[in-house]
C-alpha atoms as a PDB file:
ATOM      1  CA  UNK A   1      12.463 128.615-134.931  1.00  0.00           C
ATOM      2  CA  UNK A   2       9.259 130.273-135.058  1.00  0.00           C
ATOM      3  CA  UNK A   3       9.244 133.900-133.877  1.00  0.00           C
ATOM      4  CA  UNK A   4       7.960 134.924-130.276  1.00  0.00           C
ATOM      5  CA  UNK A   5       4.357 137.012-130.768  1.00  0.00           C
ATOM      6  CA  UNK A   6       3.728 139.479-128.377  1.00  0.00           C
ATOM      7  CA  UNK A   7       1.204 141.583-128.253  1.00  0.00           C
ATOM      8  CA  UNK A   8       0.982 145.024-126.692  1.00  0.00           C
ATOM      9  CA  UNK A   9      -2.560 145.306-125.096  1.00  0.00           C
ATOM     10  CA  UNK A  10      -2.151 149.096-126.015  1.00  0.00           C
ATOM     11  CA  UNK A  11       0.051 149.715-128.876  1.00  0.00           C
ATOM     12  CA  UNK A  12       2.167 152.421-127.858  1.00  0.00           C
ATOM     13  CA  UNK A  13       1.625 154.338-131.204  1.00  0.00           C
ATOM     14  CA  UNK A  14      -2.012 153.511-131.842  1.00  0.00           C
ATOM     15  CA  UNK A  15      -2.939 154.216-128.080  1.00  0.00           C
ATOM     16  CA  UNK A  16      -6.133 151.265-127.393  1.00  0.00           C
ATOM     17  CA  UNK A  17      -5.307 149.611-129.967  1.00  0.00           C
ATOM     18  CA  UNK A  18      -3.308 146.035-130.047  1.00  0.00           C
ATOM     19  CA  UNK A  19      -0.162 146.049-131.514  1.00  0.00           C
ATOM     20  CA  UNK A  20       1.587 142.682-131.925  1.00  0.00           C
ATOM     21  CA  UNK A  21       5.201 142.249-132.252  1.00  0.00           C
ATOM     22  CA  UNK A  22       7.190 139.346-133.497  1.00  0.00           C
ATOM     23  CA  UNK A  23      10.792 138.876-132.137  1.00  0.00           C
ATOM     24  CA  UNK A  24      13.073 136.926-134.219  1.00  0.00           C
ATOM     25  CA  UNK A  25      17.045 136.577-134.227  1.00  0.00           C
ATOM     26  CA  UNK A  26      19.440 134.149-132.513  1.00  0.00           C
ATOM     27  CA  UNK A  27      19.988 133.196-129.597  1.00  0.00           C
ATOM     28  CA  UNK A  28      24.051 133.297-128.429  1.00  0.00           C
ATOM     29  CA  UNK A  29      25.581 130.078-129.142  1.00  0.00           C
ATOM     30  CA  UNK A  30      24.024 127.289-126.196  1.00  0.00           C
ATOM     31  CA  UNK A  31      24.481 123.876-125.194  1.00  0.00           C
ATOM     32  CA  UNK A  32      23.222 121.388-127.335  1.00  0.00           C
ATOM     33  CA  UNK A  33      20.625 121.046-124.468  1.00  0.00           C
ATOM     34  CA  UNK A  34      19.931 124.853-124.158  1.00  0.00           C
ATOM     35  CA  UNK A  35      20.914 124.808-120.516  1.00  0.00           C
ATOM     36  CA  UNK A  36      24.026 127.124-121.299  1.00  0.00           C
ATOM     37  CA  UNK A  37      24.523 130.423-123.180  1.00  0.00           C
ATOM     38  CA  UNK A  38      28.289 130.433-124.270  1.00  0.00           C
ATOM     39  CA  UNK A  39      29.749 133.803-124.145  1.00  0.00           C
ATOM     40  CA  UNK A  40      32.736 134.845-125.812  1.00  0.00           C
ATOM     41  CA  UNK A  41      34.521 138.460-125.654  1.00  0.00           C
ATOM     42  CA  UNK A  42      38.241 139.598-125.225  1.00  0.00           C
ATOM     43  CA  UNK A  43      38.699 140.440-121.820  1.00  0.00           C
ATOM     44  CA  UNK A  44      36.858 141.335-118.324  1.00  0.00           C
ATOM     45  CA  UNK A  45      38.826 144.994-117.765  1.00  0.00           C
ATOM     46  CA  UNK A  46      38.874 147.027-114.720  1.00  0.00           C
ATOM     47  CA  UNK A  47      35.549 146.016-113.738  1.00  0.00           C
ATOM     48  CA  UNK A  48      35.300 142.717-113.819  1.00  0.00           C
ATOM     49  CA  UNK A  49      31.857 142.264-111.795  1.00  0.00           C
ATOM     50  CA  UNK A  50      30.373 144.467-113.789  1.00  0.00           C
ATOM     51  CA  UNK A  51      31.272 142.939-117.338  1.00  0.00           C
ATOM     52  CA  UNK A  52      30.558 139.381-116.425  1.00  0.00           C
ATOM     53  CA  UNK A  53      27.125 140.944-115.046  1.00  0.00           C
ATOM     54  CA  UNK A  54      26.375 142.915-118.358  1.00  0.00           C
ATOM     55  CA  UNK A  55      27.495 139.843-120.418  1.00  0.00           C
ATOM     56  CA  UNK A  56      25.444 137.481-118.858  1.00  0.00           C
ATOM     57  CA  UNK A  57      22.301 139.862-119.649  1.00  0.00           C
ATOM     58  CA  UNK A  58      22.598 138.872-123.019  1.00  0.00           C
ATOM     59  CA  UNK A  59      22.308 135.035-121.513  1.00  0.00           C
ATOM     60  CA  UNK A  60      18.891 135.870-119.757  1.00  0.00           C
ATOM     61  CA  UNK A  61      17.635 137.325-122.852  1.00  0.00           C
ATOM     62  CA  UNK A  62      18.574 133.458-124.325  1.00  0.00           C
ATOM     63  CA  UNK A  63      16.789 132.046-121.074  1.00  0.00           C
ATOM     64  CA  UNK A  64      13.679 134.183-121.258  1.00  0.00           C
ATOM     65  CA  UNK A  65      13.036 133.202-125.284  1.00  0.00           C
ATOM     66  CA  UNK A  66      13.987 130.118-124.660  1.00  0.00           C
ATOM     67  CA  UNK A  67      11.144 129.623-121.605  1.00  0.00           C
ATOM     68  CA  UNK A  68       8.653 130.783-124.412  1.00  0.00           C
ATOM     69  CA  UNK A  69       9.330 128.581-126.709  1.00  0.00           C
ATOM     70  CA  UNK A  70       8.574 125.802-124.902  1.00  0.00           C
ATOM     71  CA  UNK A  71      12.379 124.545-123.469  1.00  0.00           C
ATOM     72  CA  UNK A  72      11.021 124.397-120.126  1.00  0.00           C
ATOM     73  CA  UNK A  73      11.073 126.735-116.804  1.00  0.00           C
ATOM     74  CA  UNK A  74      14.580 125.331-115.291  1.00  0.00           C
ATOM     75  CA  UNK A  75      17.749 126.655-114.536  1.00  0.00           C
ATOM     76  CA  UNK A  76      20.216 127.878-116.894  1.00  0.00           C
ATOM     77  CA  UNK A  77      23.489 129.821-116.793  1.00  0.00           C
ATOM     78  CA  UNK A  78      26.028 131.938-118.783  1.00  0.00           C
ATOM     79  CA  UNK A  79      29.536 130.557-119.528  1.00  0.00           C
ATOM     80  CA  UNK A  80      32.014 133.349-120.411  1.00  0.00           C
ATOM     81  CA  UNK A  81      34.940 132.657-122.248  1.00  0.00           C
ATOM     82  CA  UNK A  82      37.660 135.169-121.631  1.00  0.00           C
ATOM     83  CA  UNK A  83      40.912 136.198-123.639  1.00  0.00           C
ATOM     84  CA  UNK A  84      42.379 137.019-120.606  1.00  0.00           C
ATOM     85  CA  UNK A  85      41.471 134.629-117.889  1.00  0.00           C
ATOM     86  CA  UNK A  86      42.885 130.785-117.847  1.00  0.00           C
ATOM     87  CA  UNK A  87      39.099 129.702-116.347  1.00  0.00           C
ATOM     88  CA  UNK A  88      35.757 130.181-117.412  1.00  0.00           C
ATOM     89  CA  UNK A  89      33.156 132.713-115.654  1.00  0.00           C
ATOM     90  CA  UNK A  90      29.834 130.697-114.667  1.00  0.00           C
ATOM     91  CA  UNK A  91      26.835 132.834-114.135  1.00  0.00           C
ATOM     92  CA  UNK A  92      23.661 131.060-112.868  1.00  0.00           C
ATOM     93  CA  UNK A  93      20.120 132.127-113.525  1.00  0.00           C
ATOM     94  CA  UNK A  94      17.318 130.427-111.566  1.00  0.00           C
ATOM     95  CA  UNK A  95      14.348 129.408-113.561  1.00  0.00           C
ATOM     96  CA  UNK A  96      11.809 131.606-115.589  1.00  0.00           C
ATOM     97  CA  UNK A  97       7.796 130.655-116.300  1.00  0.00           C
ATOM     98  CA  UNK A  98       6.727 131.714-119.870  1.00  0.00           C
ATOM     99  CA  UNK A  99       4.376 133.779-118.360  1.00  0.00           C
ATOM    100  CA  UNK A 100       7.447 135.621-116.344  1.00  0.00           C
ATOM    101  CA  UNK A 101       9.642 135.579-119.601  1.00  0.00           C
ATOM    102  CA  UNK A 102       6.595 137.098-121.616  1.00  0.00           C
ATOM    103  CA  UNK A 103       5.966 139.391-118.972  1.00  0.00           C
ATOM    104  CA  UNK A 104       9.640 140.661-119.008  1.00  0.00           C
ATOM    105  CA  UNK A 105       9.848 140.558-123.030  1.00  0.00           C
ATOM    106  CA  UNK A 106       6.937 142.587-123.421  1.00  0.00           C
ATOM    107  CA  UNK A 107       7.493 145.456-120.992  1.00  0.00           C
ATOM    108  CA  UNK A 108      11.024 145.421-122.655  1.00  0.00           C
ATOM    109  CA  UNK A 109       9.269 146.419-126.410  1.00  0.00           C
ATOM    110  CA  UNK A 110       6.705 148.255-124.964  1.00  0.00           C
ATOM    111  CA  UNK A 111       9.187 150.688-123.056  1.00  0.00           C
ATOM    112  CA  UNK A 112      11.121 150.251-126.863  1.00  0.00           C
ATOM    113  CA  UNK A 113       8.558 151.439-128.500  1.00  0.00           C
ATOM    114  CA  UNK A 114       6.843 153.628-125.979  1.00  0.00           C
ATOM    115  CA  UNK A 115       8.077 156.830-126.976  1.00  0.00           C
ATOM    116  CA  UNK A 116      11.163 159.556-126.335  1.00  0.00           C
ATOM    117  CA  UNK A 117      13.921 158.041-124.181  1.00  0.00           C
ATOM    118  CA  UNK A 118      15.696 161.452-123.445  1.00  0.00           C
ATOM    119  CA  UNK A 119      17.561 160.558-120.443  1.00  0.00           C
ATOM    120  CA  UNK A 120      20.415 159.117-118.749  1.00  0.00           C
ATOM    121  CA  UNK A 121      19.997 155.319-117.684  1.00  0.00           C
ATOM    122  CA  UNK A 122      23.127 153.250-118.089  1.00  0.00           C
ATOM    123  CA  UNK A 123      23.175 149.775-117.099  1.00  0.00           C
ATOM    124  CA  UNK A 124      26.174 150.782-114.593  1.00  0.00           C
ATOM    125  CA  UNK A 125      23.791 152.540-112.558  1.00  0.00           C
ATOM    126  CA  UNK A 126      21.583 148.902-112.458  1.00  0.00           C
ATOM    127  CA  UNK A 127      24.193 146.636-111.460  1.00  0.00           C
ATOM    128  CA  UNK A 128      25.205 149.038-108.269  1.00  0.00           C
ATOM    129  CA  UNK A 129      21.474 147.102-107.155  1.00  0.00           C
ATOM    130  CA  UNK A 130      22.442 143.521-108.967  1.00  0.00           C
ATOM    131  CA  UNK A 131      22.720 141.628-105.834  1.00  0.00           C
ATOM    132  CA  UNK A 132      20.305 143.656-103.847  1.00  0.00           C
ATOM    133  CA  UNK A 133      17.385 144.370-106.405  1.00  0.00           C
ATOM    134  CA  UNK A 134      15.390 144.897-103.346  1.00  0.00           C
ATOM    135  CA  UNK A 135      16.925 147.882-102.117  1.00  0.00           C
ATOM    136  CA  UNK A 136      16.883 149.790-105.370  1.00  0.00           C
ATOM    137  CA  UNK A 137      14.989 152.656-104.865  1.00  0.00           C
ATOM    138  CA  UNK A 138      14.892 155.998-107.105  1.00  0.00           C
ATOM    139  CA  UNK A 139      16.600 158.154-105.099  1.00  0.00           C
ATOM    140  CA  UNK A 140      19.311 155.850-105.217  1.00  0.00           C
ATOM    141  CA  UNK A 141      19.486 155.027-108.787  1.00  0.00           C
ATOM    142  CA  UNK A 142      19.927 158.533-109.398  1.00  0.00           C
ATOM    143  CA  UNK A 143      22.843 158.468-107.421  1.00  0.00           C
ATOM    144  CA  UNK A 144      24.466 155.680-109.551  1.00  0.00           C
ATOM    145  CA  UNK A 145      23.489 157.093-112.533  1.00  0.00           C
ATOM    146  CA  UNK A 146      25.514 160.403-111.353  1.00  0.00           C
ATOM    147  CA  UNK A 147      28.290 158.876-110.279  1.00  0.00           C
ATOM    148  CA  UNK A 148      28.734 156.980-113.127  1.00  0.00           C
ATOM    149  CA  UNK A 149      28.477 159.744-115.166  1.00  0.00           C
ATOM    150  CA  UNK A 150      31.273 161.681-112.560  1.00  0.00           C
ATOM    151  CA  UNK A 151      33.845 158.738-113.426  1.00  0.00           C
ATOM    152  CA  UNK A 152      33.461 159.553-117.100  1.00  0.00           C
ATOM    153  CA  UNK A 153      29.672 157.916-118.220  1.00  0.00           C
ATOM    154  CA  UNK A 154      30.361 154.304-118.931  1.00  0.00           C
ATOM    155  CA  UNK A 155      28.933 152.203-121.575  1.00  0.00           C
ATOM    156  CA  UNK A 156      26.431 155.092-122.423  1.00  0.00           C
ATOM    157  CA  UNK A 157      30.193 157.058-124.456  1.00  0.00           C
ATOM    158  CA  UNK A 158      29.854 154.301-127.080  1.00  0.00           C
ATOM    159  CA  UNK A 159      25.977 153.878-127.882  1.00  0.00           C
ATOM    160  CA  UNK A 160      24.176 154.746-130.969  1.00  0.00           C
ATOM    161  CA  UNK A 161      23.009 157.375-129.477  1.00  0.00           C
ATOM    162  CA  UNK A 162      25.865 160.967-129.276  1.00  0.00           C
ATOM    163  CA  UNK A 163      25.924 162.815-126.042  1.00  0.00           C
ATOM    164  CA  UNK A 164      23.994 160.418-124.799  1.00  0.00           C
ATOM    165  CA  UNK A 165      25.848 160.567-121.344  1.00  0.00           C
ATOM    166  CA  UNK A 166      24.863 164.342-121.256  1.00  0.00           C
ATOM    167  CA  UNK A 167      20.939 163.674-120.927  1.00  0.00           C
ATOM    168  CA  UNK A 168      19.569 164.020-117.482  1.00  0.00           C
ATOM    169  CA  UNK A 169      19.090 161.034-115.187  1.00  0.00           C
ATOM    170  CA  UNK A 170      15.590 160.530-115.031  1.00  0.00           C
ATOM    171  CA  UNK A 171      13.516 161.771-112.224  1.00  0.00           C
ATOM    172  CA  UNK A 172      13.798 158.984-109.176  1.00  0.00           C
ATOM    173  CA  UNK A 173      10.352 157.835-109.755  1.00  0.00           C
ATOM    174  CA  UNK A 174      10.499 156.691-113.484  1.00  0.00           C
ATOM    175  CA  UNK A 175      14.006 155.202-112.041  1.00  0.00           C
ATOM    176  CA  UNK A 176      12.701 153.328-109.995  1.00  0.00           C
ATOM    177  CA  UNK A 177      10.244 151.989-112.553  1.00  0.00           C
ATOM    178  CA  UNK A 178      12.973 151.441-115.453  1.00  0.00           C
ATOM    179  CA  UNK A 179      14.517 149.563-112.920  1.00  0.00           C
ATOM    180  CA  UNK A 180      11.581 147.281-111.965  1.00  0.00           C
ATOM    181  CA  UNK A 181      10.926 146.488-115.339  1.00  0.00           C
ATOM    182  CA  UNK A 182      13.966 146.366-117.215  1.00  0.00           C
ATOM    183  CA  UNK A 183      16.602 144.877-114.940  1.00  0.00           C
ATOM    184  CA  UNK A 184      14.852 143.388-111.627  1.00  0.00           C
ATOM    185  CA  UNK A 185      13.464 140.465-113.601  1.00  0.00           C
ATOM    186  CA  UNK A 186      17.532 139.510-114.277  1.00  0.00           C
ATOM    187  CA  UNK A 187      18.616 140.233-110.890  1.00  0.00           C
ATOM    188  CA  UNK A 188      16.042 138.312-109.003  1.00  0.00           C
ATOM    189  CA  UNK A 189      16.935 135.411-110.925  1.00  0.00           C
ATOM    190  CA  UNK A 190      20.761 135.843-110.725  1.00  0.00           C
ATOM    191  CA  UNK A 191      22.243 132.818-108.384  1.00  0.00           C
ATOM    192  CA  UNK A 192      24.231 133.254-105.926  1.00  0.00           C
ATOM    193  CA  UNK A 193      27.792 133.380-107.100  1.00  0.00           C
END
């Protein structure tokens, strides 16, 4: 397929200046109609909610490409195959506009690209607000974000990035805007399970 162009209105490197990016890659392996991402890992864990949640972010990424280029603004959902569960996990996403997806995509590289990210944002902290996206506010976050890091830092132990769960949560404002523009888009299109 043809890669997605986006372009940056200010390139965050070359500040007033355009920058266009090109996003190319697969998509997880769908329905020969695109209306499902099929998900495959080993097993849910402890935190069950949480996993299917994170796993199915990798299924919006599918849904928000696939709105841009050109498979229509519909429904979709993530079906997660476990190694430990008998029955599938279904996770519905309610439809995305191009304009939506490119929206999303683009704040997504520009925050990428943007600069330093020398703090403390794991995506346990997000899915404390999954079903209430609404209510997320930076105080808040910051309170996930330390108490995930209390019950030992989650996800963030294992990134590319060492010691990343000793960097400082960010101040509640820029939480609050991470959160806006990195997760809310999923969550307010997450159906109701």
């Amino acid at each position: 397929a043809a890669p997605i162009v986006l372009t940056l209105a200010d390139g965050p490197r070359d500040h007033g200046r355009p920058l266009g990016v090109e996003l190319v890659g697969a998509t997880e392996l769908l329905r020969a109609d695109a209306s499902v991402s099929l998900l495959l890992w080993k097993k849910a864990g402890a935190t069950a909610r949480d996993e299917h949640l994170r796993q199915a972010l990798r299924a919006f990424f599918d849904h928000a490409a696939l709105a841009l280029l050109g498979e229509g603004e519909r429904a979709r959902r993530s079906v997660q195959l476990l190694g430990d569960a008998d029955a599938p996990v279904r996770v519905g996403l309610a439809p995305i506009s191009p304009g939506a997806a490119r929206a999303w995509l683009t704040d997504l590289v520009t925050d990428l690209l943007g600069g330093a990210h020398d703090y403390l944002f794991p995506i346990e902290a997000a899915l404390a607000f999954a079903e209430r996206p609404h209510e997320a506010d930076g105080e808040g976050l910051v309170a996930a974000i330390e108490d995930g890091r209390a019950r030992g830092g989650g996800q963030s132990r294992w990134g590319p990035v060492a010691g990343a769960d000793a960097r400082p949560a960010p101040e509640p404002g820029r939480a609050e805007v991470i959160f806006e523009r990195r997760f809310a888009p999923f969550f307010s299109r997450l159906e109701p399970r």
